[in-house]
Protein backbone atom coordinates (compact mmCIF):
# COMPACT_ATOMS: atom_id res chain seq x y z
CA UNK A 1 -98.13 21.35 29.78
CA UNK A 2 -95.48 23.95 31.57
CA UNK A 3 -92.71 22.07 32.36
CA UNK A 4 -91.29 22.34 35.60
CA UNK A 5 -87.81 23.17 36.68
CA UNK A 6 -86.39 20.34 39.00
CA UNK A 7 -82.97 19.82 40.90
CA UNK A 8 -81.49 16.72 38.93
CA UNK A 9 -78.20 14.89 39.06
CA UNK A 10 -75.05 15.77 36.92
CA UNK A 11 -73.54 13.54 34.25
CA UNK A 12 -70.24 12.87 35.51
CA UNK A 13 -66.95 11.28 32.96
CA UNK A 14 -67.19 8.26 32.59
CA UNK A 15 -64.84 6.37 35.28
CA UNK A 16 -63.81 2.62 34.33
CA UNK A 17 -62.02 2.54 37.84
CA UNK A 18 -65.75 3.03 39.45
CA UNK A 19 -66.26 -0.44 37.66
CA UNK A 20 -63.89 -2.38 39.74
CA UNK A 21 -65.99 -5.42 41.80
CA UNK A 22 -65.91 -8.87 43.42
CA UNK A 23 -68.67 -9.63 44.54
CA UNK A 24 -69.67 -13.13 47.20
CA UNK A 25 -73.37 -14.18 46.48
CA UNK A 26 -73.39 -16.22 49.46
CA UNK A 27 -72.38 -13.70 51.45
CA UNK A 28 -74.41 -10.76 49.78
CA UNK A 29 -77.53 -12.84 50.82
CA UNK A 30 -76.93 -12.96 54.35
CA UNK A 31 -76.12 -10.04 55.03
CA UNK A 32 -79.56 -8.81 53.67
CA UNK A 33 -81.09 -11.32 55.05
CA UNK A 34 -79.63 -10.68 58.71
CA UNK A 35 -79.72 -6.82 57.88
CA UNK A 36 -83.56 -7.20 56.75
CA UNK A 37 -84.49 -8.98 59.90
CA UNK A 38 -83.36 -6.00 61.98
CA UNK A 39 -86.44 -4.64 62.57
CA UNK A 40 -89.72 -6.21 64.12
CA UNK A 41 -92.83 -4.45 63.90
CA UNK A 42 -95.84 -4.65 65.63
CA UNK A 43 -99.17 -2.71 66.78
CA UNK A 44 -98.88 1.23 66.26
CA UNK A 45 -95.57 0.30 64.68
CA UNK A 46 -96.90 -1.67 62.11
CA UNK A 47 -99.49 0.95 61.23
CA UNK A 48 -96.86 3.61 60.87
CA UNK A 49 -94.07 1.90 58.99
CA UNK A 50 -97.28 0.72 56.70
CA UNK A 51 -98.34 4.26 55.93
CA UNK A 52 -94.59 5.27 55.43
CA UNK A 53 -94.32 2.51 53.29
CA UNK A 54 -97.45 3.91 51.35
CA UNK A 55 -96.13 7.75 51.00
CA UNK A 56 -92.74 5.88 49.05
CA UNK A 57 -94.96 4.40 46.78
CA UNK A 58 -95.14 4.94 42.77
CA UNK A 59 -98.83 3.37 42.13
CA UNK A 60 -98.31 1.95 38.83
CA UNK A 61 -100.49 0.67 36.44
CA UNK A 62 -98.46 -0.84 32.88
CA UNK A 63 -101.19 -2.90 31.59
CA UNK A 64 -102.12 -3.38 27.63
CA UNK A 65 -106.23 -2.52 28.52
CA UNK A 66 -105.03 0.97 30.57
CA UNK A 67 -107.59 3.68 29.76
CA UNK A 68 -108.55 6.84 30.75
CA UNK A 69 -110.76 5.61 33.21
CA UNK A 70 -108.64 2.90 35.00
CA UNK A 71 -106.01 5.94 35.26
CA UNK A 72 -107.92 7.99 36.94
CA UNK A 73 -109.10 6.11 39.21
CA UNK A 74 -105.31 5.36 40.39
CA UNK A 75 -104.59 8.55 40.05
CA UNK A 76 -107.42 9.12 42.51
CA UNK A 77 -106.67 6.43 44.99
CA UNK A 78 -102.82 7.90 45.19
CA UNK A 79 -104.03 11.16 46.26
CA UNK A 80 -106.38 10.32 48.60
CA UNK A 81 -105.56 6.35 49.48
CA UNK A 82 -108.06 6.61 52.32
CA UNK A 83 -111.97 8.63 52.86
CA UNK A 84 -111.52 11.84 54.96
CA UNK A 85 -114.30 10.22 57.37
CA UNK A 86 -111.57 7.53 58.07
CA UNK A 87 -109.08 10.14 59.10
CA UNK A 88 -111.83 11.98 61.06
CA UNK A 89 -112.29 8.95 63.41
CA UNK A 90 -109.54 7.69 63.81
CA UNK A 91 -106.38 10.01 63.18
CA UNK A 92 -106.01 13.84 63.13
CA UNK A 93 -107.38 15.47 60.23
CA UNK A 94 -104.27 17.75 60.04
CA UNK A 95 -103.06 14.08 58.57
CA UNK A 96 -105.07 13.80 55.69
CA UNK A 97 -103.47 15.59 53.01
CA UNK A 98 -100.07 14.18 53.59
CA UNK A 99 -101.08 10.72 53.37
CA UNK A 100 -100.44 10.20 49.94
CA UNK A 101 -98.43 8.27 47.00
CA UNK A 102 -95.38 9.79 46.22
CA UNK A 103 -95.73 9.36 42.39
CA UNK A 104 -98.17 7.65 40.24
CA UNK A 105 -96.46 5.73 36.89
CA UNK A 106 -97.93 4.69 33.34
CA UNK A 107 -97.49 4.96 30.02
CA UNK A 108 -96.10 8.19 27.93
CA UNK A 109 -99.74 7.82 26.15
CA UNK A 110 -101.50 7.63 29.40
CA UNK A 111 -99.69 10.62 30.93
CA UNK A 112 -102.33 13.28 30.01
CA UNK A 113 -104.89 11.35 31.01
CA UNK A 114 -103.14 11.35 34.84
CA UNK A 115 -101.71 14.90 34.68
CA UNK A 116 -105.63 16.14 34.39
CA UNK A 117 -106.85 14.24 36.91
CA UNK A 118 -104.13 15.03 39.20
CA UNK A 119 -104.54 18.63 38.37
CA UNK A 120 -107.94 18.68 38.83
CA UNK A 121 -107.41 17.89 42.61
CA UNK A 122 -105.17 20.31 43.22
CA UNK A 123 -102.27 17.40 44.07
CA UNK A 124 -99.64 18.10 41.29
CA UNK A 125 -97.27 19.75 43.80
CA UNK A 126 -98.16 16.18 46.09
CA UNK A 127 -97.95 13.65 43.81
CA UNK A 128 -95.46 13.35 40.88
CA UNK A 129 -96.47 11.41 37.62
CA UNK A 130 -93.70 9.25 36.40
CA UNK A 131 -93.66 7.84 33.10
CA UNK A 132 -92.13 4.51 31.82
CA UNK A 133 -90.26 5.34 28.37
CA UNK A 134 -87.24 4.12 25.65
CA UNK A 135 -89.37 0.87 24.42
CA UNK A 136 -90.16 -0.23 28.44
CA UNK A 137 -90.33 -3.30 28.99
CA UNK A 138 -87.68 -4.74 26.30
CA UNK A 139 -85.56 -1.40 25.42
CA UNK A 140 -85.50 -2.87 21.70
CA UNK A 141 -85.77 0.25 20.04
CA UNK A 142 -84.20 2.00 18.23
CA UNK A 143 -81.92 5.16 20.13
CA UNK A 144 -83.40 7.90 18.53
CA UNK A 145 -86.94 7.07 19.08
CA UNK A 146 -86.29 5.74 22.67
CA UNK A 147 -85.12 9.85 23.42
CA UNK A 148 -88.08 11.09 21.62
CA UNK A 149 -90.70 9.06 23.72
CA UNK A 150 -88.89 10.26 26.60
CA UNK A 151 -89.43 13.94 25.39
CA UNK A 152 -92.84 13.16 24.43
CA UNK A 153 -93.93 12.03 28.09
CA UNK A 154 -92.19 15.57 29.47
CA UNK A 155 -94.57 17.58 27.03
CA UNK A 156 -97.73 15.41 28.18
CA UNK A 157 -96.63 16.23 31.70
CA UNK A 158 -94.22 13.71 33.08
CA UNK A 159 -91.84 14.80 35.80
CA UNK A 160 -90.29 11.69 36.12
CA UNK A 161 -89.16 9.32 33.37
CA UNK A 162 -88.43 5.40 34.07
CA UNK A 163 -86.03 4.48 31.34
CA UNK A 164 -84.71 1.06 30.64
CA UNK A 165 -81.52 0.13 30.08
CA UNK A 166 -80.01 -1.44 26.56
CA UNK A 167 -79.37 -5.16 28.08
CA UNK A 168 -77.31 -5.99 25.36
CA UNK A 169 -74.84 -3.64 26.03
CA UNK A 170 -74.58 -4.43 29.78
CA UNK A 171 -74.38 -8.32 29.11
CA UNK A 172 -71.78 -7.98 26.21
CA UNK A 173 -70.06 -5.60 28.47
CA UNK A 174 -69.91 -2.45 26.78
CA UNK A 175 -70.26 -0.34 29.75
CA UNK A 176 -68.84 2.83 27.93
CA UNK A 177 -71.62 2.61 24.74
CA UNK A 178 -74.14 1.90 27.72
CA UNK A 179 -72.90 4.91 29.42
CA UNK A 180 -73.34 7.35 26.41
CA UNK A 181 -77.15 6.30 25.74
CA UNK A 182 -77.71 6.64 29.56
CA UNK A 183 -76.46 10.17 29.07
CA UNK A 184 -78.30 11.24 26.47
CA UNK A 185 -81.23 10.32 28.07
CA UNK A 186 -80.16 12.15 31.02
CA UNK A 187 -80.16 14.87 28.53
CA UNK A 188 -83.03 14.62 27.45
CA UNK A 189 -84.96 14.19 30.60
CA UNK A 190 -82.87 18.18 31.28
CA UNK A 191 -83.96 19.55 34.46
CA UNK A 192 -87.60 18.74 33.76
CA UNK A 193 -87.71 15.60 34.70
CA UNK A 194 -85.69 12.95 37.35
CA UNK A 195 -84.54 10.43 35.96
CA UNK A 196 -84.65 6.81 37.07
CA UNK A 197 -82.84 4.34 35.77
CA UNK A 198 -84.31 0.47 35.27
CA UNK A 199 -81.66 -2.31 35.34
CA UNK A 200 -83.52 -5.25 34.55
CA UNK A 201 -81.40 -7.19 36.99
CA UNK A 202 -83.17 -10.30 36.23
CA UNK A 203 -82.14 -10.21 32.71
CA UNK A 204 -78.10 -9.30 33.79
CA UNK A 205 -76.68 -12.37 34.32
CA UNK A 206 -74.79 -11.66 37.81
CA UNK A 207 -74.46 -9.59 40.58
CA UNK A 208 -71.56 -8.17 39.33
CA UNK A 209 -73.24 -6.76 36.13
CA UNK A 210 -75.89 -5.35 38.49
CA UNK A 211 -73.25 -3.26 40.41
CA UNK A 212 -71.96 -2.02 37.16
CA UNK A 213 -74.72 -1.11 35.54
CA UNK A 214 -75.73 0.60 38.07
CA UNK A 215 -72.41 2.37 38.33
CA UNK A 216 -72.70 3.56 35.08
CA UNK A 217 -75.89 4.60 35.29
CA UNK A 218 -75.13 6.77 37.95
CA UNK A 219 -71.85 8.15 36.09
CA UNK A 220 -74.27 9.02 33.35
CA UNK A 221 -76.72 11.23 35.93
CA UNK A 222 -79.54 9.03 37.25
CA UNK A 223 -81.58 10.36 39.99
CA UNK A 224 -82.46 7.11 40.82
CA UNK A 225 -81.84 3.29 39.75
CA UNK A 226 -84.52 0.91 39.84
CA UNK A 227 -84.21 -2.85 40.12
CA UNK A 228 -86.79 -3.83 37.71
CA UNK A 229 -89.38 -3.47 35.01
CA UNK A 230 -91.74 -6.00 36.88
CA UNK A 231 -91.82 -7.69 33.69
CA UNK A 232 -88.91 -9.92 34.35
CA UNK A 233 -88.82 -13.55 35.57
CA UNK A 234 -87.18 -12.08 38.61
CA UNK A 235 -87.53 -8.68 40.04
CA UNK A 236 -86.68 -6.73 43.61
CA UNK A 237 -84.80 -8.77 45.79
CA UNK A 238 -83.24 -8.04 48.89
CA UNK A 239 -79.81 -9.56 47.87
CA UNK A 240 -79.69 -7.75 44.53
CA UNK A 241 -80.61 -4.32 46.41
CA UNK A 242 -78.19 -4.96 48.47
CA UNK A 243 -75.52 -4.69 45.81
CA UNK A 244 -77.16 -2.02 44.29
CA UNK A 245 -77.03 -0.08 47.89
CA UNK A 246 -73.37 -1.13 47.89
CA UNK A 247 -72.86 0.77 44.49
CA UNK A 248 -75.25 3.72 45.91
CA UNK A 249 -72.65 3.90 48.59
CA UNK A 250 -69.21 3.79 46.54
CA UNK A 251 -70.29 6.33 44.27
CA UNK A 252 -71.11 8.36 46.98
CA UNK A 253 -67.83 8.33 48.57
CA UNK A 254 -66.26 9.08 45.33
CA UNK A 255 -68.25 11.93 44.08
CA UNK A 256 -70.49 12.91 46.66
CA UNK A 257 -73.51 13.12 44.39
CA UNK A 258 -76.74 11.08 45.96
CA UNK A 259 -78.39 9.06 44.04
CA UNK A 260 -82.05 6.92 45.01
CA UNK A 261 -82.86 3.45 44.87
CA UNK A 262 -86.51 2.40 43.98
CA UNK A 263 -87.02 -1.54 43.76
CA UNK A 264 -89.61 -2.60 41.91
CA UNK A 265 -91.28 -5.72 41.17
CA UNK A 266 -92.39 -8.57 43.92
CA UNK A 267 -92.93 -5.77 46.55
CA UNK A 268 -96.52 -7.21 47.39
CA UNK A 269 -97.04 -6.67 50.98
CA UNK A 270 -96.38 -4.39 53.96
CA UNK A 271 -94.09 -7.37 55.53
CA UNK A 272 -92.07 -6.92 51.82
CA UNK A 273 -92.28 -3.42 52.27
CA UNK A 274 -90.85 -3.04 55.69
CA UNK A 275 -88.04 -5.48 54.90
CA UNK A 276 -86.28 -3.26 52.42
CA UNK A 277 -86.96 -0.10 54.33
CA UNK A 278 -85.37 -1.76 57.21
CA UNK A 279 -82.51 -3.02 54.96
CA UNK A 280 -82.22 0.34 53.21
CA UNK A 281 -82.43 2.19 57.33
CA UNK A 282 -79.42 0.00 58.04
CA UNK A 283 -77.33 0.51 55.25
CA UNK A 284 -77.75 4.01 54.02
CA UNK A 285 -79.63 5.26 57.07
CA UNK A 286 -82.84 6.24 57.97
CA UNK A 287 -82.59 9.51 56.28
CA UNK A 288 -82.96 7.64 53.14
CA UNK A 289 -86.45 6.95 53.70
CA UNK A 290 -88.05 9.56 52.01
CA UNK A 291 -89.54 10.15 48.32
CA UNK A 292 -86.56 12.08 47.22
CA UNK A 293 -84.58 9.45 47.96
CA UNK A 294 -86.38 5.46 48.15
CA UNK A 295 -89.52 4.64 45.91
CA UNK A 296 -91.49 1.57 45.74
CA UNK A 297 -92.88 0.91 42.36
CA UNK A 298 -95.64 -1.47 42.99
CA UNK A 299 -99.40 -2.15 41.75
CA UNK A 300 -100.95 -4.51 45.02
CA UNK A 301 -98.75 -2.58 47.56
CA UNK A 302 -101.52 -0.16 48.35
CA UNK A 303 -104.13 -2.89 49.02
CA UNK A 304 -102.34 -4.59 51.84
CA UNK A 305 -101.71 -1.54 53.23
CA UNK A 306 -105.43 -0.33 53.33
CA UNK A 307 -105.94 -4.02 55.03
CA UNK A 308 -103.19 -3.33 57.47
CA UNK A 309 -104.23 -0.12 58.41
CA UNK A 310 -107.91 -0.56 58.56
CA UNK A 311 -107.67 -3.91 60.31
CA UNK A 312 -104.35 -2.32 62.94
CA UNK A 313 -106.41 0.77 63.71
CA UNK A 314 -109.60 -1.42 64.80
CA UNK A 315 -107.31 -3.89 66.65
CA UNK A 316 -105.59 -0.47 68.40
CA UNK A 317 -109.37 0.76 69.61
CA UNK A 318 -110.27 -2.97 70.82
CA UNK A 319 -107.36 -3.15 72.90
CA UNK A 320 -107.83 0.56 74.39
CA UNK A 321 -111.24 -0.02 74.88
CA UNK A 322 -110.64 -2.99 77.31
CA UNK A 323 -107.93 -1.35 79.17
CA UNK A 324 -110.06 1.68 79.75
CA UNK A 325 -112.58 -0.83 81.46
CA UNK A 326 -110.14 -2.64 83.38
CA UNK A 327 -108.70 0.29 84.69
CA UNK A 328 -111.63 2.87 84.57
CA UNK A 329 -111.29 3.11 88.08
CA UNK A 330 -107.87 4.57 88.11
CA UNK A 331 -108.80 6.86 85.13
CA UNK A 332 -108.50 6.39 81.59
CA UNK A 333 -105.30 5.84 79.64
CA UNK A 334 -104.81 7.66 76.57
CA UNK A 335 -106.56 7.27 73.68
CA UNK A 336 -105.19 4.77 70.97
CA UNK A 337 -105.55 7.29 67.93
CA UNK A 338 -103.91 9.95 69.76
CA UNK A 339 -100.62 7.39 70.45
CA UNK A 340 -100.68 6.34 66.79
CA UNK A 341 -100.96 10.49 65.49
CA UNK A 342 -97.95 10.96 67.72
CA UNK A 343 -96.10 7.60 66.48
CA UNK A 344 -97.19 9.40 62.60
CA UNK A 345 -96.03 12.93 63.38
CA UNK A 346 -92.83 11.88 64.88
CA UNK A 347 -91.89 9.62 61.61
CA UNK A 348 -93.30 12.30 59.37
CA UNK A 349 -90.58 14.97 61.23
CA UNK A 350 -87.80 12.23 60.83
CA UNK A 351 -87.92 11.53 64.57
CA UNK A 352 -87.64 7.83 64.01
């Protein structure tokens, strides 16, 4: 496959001073909890934040049984997550092709087998294919063929790689050693691929280990760090992506480079969806909320958003509908689709 050539974070020096941290639990949970809670949505809202939520999605699928087949049909739902005949009645067709999955993420093995299919429908400027890599879930590899899998998924067509981190070194506290793998993987991902970096934070002991290894992943050139492998007892919560916004933030301040935050793991429903973006609108800002930026890596996500859609957009048209006759002889109001395409195109511009 020709690789592309992508704009991709530096590895800065390593900084010991960008490891300094006290973190309150107690407090770190309300404030996501009270930050989370900003937002309330409802109606065209609801139908809007849900397809938002859907374009920052990385449809995964990291099962044993994945085969060709199963990926493609992913791959096909992430380009086109609903029927052209939905968008024809109910939305503006000029819609259609931008409703789509940011990224769709599987296996190095299984990364031909989406790179054709994406290919084949035209979509591979639309929708990215990451690639979990270096001995996902567990990391208990050794180094050397952790950086060759990574190149590996790059040749098959990856242009994003999910690495995980070495645990050990995080929990023993070996930040520097962690550092130096980090950045050869960073060099090995080059400018062909963004990389984004998995913590395992359910497998790092404390919030404070989260912040740092997130620090130093960062230091080392991530494009993006990622709360979990979805493997782990625990996964995304809002607490622990708080911290990790925290870190986001610090570094930064200190060396202006920008850096993405994709939690992963437990992000089940639109309600779980519009939580973090809310959190992640009123800590970093609502220009955050875009696929160069925030990712959800999720496998059920896309199913309660098709319900919440579907079952919004037929609520929306009941409720017109009986307006229209109640006030039919004043004239008709307008049209619920043509409120929600406006509501869509305003969020799409960054209006919102």
């Amino acid at each position: 496959m020709e690789a592309k050539t992508l704009i991709v974070n530096k590895t800065l020096p390593f900084d010991p001073s960008l490891l300094t941290v006290n973190i309150s639990l107690r407090q770190v949970e309300e404030i996501a909890m009270t930050l989370s809670h900003q937002c309330i949505v409802t109606g065209t809202n609801e139908i809007a934040w849900a397809l938002r939520a859907l374009m920052l999605t990385d449809l995964t699928t990291l099962a044993g049984d994945d085969t060709r087949a199963n990926v493609r049909r992913m791959c096909v739902r992430a380009c086109y997550p609903f029927e052209p005949q939905f968008f024809d009645k109910f939305f503006e067709r000029t819609l259609f092709l931008d409703v789509h999955c940011a990224a769709v993420c599987v296996y190095p093995a299984r990364v031909e087998d989406a790179y054709k299919t994406i290919e084949q429908f035209k979509q591979l400027d639309r929708v990215s294919i990451a690639a979990v890599a270096t001995g996902f879930p567990t990391g208990q590899y050794g180094l050397q063929t952790r950086l060759q899998e990574i190149s590996h998924a790059i040749l098959a067509g990856a242009t994003e790689i999910d690495i995980v981190i070495n645990r050990q070194l995080a929990l023993l506290g070996d930040w520097e050693a962690l550092y130096n793998e980090v950045r050869l993987m960073r060099s090995a991902c080059g400018d062909h691929a963004l990389l984004k970096t998995i913590l395992a934070i359910g497998e790092l002991g404390t919030m404070e280990n989260v912040y740092k290894a997130a620090m130093v992943c960062m230091m080392a050139g991530a494009d993006f760090i990622k709360t979990s492998t979805g493997k782990e007892v625990v996964n995304a919560t809002l607490p622990v992506g708080l911290v990790m916004i925290f870190a986001i933030q610090e570094f930064k301040r200190r060396t202006c480079q920008i850096v993405g935050l994709k939690p992963a793991g437990g992000v089940r429903t639109v309600r779980d969806a519009i939580s973090w973006m809310t959190l992640v609108k009123e800590t970093l800002g609502p220009r955050w909320l875009t696929p160069q930026r925030f990712r959800f890596g999720a496998t059920g996500l896309l199913d309660d958003i098709d319900k919440v859609v579907r079952e919004g957009v037929v609520k929306l048209k009941k409720e017109a509908a009986e307006k229209a006759e109640e006030n039919k002889q004043q004239g008709s109001d307008p049209d619920a689709e043509d409120a929600l395409c406006k509501e869509l195109r305003d969020r799409r511009l960054g209006r919102n």
